[in-house]
Protein backbone atom coordinates (compact mmCIF):
# COMPACT_ATOMS: atom_id res chain seq x y z
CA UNK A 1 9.09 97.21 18.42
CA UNK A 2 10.70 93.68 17.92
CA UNK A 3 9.25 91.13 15.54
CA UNK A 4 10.07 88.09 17.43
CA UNK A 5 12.21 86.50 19.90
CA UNK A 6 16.51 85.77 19.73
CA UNK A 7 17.19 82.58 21.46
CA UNK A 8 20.57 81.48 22.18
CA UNK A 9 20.30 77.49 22.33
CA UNK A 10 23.77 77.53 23.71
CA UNK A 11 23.14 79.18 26.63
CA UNK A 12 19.80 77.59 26.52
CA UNK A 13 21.62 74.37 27.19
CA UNK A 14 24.37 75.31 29.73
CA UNK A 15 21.14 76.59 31.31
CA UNK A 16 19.91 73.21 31.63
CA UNK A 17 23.18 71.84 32.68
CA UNK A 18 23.53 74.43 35.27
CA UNK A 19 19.89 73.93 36.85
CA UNK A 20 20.46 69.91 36.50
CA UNK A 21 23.39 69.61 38.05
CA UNK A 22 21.89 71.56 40.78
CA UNK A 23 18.78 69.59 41.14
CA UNK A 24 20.61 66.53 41.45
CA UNK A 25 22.75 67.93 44.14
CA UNK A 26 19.81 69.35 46.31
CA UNK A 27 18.17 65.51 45.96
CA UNK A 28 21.14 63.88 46.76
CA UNK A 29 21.19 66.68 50.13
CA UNK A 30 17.61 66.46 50.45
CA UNK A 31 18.41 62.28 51.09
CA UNK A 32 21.33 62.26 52.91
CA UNK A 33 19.61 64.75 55.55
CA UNK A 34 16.43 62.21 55.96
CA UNK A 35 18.88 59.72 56.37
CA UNK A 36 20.68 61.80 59.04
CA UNK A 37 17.17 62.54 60.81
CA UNK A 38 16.06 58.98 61.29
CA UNK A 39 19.48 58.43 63.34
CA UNK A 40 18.92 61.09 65.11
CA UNK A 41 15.44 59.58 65.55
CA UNK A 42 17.01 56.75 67.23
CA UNK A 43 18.29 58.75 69.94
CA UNK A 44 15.84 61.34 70.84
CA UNK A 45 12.35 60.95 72.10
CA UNK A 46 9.70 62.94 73.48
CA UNK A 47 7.23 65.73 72.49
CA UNK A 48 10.12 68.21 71.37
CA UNK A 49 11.06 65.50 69.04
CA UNK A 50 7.64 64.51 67.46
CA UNK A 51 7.47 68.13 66.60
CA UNK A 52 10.74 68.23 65.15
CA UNK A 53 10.22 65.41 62.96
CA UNK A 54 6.47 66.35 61.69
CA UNK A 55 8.26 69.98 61.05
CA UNK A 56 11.08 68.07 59.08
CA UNK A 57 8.43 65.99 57.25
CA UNK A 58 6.52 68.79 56.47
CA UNK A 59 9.96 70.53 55.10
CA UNK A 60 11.03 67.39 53.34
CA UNK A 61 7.66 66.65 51.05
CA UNK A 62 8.11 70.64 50.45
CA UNK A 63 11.60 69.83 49.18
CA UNK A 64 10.55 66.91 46.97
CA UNK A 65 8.12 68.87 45.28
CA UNK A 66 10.16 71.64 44.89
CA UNK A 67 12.67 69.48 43.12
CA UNK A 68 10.18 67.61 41.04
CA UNK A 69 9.12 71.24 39.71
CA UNK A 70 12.48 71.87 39.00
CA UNK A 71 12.84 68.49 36.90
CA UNK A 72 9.24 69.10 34.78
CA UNK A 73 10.71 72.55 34.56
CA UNK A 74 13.71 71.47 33.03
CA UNK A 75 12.26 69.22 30.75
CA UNK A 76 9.89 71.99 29.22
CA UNK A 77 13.68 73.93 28.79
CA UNK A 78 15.35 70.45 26.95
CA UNK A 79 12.14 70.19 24.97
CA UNK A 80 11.77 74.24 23.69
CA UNK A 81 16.09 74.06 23.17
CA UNK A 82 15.27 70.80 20.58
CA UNK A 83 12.25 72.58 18.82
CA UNK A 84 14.51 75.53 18.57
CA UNK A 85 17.28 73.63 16.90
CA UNK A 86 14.99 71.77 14.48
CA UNK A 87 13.44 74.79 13.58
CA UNK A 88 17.08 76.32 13.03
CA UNK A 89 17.71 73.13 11.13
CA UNK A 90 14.86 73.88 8.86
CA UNK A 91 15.35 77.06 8.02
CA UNK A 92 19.13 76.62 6.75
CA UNK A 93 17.84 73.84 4.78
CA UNK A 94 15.17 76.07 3.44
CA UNK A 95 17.26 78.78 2.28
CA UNK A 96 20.42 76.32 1.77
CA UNK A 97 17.56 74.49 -1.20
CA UNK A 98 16.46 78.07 -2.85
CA UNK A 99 20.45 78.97 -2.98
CA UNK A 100 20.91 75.79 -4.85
CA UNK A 101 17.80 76.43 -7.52
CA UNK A 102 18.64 80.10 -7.58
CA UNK A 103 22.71 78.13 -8.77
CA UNK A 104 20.82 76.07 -11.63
């Protein structure tokens, strides 16, 4: 049975990368497509389009959320990969001090 957890803040943080950089380019996808909708807006009327665009609306607030998720998610990553490091930190110091009393 293991006695605690391995984490690899590496990985951690090309983790974060990856899911950023994907983010950013589903927001920047996510915007271009609204902007494509209201010209296509412009040109189309009727019932068959007021359905479309509540539907793409509807799909579009989705989207947001989804990606605002994804940010608070990533932020709760950044945050556990700096408490990981300080604690690292620490303990090297720790042990790094009781080499250097055990030396005197």
């Amino acid at each position: 049975m293991a006695n605690g957890i391995e984490i690899q803040t590496e990985a951690l943080a090309a983790d974060i990368r990856s899911m950023t950089e994907a983010v950013t380019q589903a927001e920047r996808r996510t915007k271009e497509m609204f902007q494509l909708m209201s010209e296509l807006d412009q040109m189309w009327d009727g019932p068959a389009n007021r359905a479309f665009q509540a539907q793409f609306a509807a799909d579009h607030s989705r989207m947001e959320a989804l990606c605002r998720e994804v940010r608070d998610l990533i932020s709760c990553m950044e945050y556990a990969r700096e408490q990981y490091d300080r604690c690292e930190d620490e303990v090297y110091e720790t042990i790094a001090s009781i080499q250097m009393e055990g030396g005197a």
